[in-house]
Each structure stands twice: as structure tokens, then as C-alpha cells.
C-alpha atoms as a PDB file:
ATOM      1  CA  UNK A   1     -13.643 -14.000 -12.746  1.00  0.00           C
ATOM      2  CA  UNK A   2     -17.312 -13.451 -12.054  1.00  0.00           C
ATOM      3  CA  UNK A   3     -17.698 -10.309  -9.195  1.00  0.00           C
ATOM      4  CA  UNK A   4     -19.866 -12.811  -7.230  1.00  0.00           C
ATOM      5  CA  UNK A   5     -17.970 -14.995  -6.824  1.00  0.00           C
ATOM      6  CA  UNK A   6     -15.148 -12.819  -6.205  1.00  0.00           C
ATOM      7  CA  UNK A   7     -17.522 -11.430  -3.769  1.00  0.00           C
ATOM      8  CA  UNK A   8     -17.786 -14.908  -1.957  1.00  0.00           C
ATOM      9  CA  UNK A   9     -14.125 -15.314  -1.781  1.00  0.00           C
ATOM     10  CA  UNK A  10     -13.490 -11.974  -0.227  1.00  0.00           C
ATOM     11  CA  UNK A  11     -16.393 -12.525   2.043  1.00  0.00           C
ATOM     12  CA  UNK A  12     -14.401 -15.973   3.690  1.00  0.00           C
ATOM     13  CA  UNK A  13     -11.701 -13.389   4.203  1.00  0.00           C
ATOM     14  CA  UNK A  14     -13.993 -11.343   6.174  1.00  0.00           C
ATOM     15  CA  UNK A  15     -15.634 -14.015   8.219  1.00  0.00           C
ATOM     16  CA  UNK A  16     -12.173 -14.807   9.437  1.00  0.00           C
ATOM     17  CA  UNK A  17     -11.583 -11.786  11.130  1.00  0.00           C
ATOM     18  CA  UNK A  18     -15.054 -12.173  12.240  1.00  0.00           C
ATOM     19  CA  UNK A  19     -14.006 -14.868  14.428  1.00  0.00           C
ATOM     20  CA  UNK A  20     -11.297 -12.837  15.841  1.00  0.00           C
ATOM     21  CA  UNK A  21     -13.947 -10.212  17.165  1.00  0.00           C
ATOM     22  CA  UNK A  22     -13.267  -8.097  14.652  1.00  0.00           C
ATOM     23  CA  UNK A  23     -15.989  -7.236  12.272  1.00  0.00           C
ATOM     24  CA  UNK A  24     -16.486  -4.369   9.585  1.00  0.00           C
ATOM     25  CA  UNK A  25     -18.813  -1.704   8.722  1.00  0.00           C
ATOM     26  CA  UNK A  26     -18.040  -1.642   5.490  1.00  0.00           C
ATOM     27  CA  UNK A  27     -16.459  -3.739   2.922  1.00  0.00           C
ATOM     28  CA  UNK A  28     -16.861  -2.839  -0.674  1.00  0.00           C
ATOM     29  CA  UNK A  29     -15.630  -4.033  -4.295  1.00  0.00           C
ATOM     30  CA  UNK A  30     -15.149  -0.697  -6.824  1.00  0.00           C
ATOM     31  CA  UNK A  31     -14.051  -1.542 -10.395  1.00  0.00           C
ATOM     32  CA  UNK A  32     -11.544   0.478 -11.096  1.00  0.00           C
ATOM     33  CA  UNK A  33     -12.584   2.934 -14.050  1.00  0.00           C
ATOM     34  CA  UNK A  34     -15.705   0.875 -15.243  1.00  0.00           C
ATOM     35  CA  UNK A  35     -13.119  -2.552 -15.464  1.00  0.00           C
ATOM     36  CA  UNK A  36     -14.725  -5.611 -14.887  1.00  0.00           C
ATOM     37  CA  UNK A  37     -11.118  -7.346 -13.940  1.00  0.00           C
ATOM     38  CA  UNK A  38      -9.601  -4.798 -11.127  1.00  0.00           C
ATOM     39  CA  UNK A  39     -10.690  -3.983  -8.325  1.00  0.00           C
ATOM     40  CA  UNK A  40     -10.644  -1.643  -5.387  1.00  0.00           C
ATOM     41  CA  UNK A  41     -11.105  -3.528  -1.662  1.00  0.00           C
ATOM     42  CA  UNK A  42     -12.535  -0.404   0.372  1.00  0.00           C
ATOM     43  CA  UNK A  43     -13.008  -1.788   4.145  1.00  0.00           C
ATOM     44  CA  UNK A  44     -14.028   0.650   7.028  1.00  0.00           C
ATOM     45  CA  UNK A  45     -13.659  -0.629  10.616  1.00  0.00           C
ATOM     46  CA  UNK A  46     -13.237   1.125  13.899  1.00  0.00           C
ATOM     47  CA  UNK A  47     -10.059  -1.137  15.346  1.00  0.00           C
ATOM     48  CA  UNK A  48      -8.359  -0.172  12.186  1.00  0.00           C
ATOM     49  CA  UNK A  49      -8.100   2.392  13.964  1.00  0.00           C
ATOM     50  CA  UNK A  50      -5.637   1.358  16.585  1.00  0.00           C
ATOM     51  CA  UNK A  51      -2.636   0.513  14.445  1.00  0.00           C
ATOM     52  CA  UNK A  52       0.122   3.436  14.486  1.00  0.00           C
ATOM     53  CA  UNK A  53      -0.129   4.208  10.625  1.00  0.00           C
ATOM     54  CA  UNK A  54      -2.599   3.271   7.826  1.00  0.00           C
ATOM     55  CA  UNK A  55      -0.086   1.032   6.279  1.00  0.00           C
ATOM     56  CA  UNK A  56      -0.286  -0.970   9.125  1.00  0.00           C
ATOM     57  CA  UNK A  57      -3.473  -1.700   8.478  1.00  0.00           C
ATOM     58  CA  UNK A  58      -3.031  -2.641   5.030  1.00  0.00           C
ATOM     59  CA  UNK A  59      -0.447  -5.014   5.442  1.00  0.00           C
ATOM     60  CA  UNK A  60      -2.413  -6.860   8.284  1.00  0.00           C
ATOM     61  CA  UNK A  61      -5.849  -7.050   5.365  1.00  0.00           C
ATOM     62  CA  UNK A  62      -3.292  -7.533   2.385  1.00  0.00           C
ATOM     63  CA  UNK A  63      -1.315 -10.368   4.238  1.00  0.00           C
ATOM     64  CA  UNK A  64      -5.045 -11.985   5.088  1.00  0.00           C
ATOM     65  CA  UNK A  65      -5.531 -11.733   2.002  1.00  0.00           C
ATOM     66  CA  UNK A  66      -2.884 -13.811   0.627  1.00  0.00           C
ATOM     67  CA  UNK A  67      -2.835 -16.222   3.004  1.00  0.00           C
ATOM     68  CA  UNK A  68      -6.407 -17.046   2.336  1.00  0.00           C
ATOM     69  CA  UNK A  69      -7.183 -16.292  -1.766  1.00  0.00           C
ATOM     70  CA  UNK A  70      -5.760 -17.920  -4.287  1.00  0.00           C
ATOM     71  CA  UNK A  71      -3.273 -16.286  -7.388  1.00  0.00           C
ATOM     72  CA  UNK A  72      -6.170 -16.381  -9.583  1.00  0.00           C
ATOM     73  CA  UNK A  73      -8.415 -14.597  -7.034  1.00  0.00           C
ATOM     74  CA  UNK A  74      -5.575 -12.010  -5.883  1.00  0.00           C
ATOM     75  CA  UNK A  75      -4.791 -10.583  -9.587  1.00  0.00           C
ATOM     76  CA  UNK A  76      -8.767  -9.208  -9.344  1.00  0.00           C
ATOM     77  CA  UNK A  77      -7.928  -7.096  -6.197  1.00  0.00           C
ATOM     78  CA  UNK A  78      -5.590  -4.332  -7.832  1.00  0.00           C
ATOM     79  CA  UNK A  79      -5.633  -2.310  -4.347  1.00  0.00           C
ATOM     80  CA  UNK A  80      -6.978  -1.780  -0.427  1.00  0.00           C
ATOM     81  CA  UNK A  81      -8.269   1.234   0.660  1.00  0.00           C
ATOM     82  CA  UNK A  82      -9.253   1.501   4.054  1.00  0.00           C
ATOM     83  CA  UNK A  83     -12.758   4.308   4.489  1.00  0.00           C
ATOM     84  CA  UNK A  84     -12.856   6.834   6.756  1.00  0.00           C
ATOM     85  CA  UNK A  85     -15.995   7.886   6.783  1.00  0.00           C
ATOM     86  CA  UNK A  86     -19.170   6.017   4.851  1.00  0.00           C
END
């Protein structure tokens, strides 16, 4: 898969949250050791920041994840790290 257009597709994920009031202030796709097929999806956002444990967290951008992305799209995304400081 092409990163821009992985790009786009994690982008629709984003502007669904947008709705919701919730927006980032950072999202970012890092190959994972120079790969051009795995990814890292590092996402900083302060109401993150209100769920008990980091996992929590996850699991809410993980589960938006699938529910929006495709099979195809969600073998490029090899993990979700959430920033804590840019």
C-alpha cells in the first residue's frame, strides 16, 4: 500500500473523532525500522488524557480503527503509540 494513501485512510479515522470534539495534536505514521509495509500510529491528544490507563486509550483508537479501515489497510498499522510530549 502506498503511505499516502494510507495516510488518507487514517486521516477519515481522525476526522471522525473530529466530529466528536475531539481533535489531535499530533498524529504521525513511523515505518518501523526503515519498512515501507509497517507502521507505527503515534497520536498525541490532551483528552487521552482522561482515561484511567494508557490501554484505555488504545483500545478506544484501535477499536476506531477497525471499525472504520479495511483488512488490507489494518495489516499496514503494526502498532499505536500514544505521545507524551512532541
Amino acid at each position: 500500500m502506498d503511505k499516502k494513501l494510507l495516510v488518507t485512510e487514517i486521516q477519515k479515522v481522525v476526522a471522525t473523532f473530529k466530529v466528536e470534539d475531539r481533535t489531535f495534536d499530533f498524529v504521525c505514521l513511523e515505518p518501523i525500522h526503515g519498512s515501507e509495509t509497517s507502521f507505527i500510529l503515534n497520536i498525541k491528544a490532551n483528552w487521552l488524557n482522561t482515561y484511567s490507563s494508557c490501554y484505555e486509550a488504545i483500545d478506544l483508537i484501535v477499536n476506531r480503527l477497525y471499525s472504520i479501515l479495511d483488512k488490507e489497510t489494518l495489516k499496514y498499522i503494526n502498532r499505536v503509540y500514544i505521545v507524551d510530549e512532541i
